[in-house]
C-alpha atoms as a PDB file:
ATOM      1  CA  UNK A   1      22.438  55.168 -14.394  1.00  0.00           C
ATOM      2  CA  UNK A   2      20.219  52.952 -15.431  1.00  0.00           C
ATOM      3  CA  UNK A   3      20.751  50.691 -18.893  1.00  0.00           C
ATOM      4  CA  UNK A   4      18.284  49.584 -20.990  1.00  0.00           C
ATOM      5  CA  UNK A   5      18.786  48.080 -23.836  1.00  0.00           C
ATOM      6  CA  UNK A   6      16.727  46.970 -27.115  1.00  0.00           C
ATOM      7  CA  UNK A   7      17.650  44.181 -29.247  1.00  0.00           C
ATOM      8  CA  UNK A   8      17.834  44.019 -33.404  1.00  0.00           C
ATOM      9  CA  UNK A   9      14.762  41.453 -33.205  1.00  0.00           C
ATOM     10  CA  UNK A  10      13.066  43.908 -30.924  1.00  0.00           C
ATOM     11  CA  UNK A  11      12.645  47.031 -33.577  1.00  0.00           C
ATOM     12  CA  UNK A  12       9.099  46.851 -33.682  1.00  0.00           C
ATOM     13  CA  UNK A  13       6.356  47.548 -31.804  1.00  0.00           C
ATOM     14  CA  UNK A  14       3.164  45.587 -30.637  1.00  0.00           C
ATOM     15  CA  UNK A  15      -0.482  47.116 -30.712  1.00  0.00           C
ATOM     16  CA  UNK A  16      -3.038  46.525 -27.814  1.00  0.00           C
ATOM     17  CA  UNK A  17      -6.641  47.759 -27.374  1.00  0.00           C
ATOM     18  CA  UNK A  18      -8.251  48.385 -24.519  1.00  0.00           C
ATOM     19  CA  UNK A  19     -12.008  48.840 -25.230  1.00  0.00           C
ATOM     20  CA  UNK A  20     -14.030  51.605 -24.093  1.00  0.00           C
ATOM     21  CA  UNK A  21     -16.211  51.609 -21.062  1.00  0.00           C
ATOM     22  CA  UNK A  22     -19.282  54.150 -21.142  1.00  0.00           C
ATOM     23  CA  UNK A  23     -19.686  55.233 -24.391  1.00  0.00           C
ATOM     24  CA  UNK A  24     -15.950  56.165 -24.647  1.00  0.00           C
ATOM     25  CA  UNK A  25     -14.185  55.109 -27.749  1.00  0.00           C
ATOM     26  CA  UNK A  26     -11.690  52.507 -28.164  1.00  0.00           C
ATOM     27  CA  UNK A  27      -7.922  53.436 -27.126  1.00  0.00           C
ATOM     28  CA  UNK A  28      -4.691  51.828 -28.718  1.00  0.00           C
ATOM     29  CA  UNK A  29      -1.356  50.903 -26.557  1.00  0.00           C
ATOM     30  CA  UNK A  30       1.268  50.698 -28.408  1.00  0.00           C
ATOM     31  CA  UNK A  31       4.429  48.637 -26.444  1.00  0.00           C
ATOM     32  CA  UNK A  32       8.226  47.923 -27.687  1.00  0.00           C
ATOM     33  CA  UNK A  33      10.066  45.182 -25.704  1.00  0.00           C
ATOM     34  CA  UNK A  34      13.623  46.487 -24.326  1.00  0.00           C
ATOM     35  CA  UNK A  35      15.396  44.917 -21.360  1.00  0.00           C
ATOM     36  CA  UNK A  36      16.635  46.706 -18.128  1.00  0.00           C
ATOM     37  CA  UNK A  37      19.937  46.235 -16.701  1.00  0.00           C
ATOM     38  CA  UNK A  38      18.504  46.062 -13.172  1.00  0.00           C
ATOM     39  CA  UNK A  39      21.445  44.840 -11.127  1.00  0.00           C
ATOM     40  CA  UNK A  40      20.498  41.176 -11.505  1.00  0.00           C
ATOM     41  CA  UNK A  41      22.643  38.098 -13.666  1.00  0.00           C
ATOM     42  CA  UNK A  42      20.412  39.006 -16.553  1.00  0.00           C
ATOM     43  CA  UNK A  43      18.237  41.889 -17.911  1.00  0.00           C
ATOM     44  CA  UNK A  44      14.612  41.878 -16.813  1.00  0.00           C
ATOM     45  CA  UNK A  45      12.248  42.607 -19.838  1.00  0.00           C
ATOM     46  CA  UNK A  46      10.044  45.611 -20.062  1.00  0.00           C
ATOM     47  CA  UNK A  47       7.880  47.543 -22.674  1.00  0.00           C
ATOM     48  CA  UNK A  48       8.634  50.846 -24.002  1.00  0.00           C
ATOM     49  CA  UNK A  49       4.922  52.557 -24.242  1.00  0.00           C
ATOM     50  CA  UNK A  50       5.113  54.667 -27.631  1.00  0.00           C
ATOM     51  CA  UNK A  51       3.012  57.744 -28.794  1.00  0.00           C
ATOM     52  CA  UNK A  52       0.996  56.981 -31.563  1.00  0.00           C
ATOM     53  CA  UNK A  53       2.684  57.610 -35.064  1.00  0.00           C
ATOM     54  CA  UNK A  54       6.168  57.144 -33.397  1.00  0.00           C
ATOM     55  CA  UNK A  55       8.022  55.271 -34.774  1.00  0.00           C
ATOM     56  CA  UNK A  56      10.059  51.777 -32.880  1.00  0.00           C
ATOM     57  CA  UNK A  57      13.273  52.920 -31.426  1.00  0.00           C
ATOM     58  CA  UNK A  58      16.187  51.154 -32.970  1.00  0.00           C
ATOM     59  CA  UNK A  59      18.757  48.171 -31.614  1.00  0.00           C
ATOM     60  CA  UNK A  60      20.773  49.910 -29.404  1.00  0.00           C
ATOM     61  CA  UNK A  61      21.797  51.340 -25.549  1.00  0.00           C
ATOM     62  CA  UNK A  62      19.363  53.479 -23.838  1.00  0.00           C
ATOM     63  CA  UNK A  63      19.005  55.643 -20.680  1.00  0.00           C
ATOM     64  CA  UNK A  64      16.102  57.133 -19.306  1.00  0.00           C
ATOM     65  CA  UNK A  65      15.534  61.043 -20.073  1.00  0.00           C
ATOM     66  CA  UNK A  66      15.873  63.135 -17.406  1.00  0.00           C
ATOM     67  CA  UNK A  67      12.430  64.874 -18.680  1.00  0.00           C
ATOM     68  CA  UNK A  68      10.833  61.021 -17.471  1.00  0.00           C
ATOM     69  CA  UNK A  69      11.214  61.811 -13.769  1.00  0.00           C
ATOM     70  CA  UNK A  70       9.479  64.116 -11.202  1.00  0.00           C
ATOM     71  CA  UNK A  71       9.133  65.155  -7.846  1.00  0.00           C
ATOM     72  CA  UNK A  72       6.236  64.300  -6.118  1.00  0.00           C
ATOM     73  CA  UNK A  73       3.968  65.958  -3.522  1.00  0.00           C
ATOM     74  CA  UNK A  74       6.441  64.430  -0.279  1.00  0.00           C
ATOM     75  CA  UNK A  75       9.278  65.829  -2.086  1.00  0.00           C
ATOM     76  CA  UNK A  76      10.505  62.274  -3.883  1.00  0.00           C
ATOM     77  CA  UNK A  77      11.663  61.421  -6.810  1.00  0.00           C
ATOM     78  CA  UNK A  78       9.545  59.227  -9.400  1.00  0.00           C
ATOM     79  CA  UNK A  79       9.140  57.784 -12.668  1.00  0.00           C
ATOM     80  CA  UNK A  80       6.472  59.396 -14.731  1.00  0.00           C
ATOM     81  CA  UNK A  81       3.974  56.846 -15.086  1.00  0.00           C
ATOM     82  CA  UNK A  82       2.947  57.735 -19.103  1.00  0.00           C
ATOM     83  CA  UNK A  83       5.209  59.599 -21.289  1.00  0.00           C
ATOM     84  CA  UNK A  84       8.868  57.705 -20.358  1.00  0.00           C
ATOM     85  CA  UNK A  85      11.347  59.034 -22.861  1.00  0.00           C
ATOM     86  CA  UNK A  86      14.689  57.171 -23.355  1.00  0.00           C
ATOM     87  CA  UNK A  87      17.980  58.717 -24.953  1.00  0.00           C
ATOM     88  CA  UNK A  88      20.861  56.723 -26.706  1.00  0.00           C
ATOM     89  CA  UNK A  89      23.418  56.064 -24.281  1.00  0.00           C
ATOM     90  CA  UNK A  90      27.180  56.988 -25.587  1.00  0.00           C
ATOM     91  CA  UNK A  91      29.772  53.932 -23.722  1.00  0.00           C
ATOM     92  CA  UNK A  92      32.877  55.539 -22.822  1.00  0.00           C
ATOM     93  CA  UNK A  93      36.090  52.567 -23.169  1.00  0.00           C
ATOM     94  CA  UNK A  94      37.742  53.128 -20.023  1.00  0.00           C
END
């Protein structure tokens, strides 16, 4: 399962804009900067894209929602490329 998690100075999110080519408008990103538990010594930092009007997620222990992942057209699994969700992760004390 993969870990990600986002840090108390990291509950806010960052706005981009990507201008428009041919006439077409304008489009905002907007990013929140979590860190993946990837196997490594330390987490690798990644952004969280967000919808706009959502709002940061909070400081906390994430996983990615099973909803982010589909199979593709030679029958693999992948990672959505727009629309990741996360879900808090509950640790069980063993």
């Amino acid at each position: 399962m993969l870990k990600i998690e986002i840090f108390p100075e990291d509950e806010k999110f960052t706005t981009r804009t990507i201008k428009g080519k041919d006439d077409k408008p304008d489009r905002n990103i907007y990013e929140q900067e979590a860190y993946a538990y990837l196997g490594g010594k330390f987490p690798t930092l990644m952004k969280l894209s967000l919808e706009e009007g959502q709002p940061a997620h909070v400081a906390g222990i994430y996983t990615v929602h099973s909803s982010s992942f589909v199979v593709n057209n030679f029958g693999g699994l992948e990672l959505k490329r727009f629309g990741m969700l996360i879900e808090p992760l509950e640790l069980v004390d063993l």
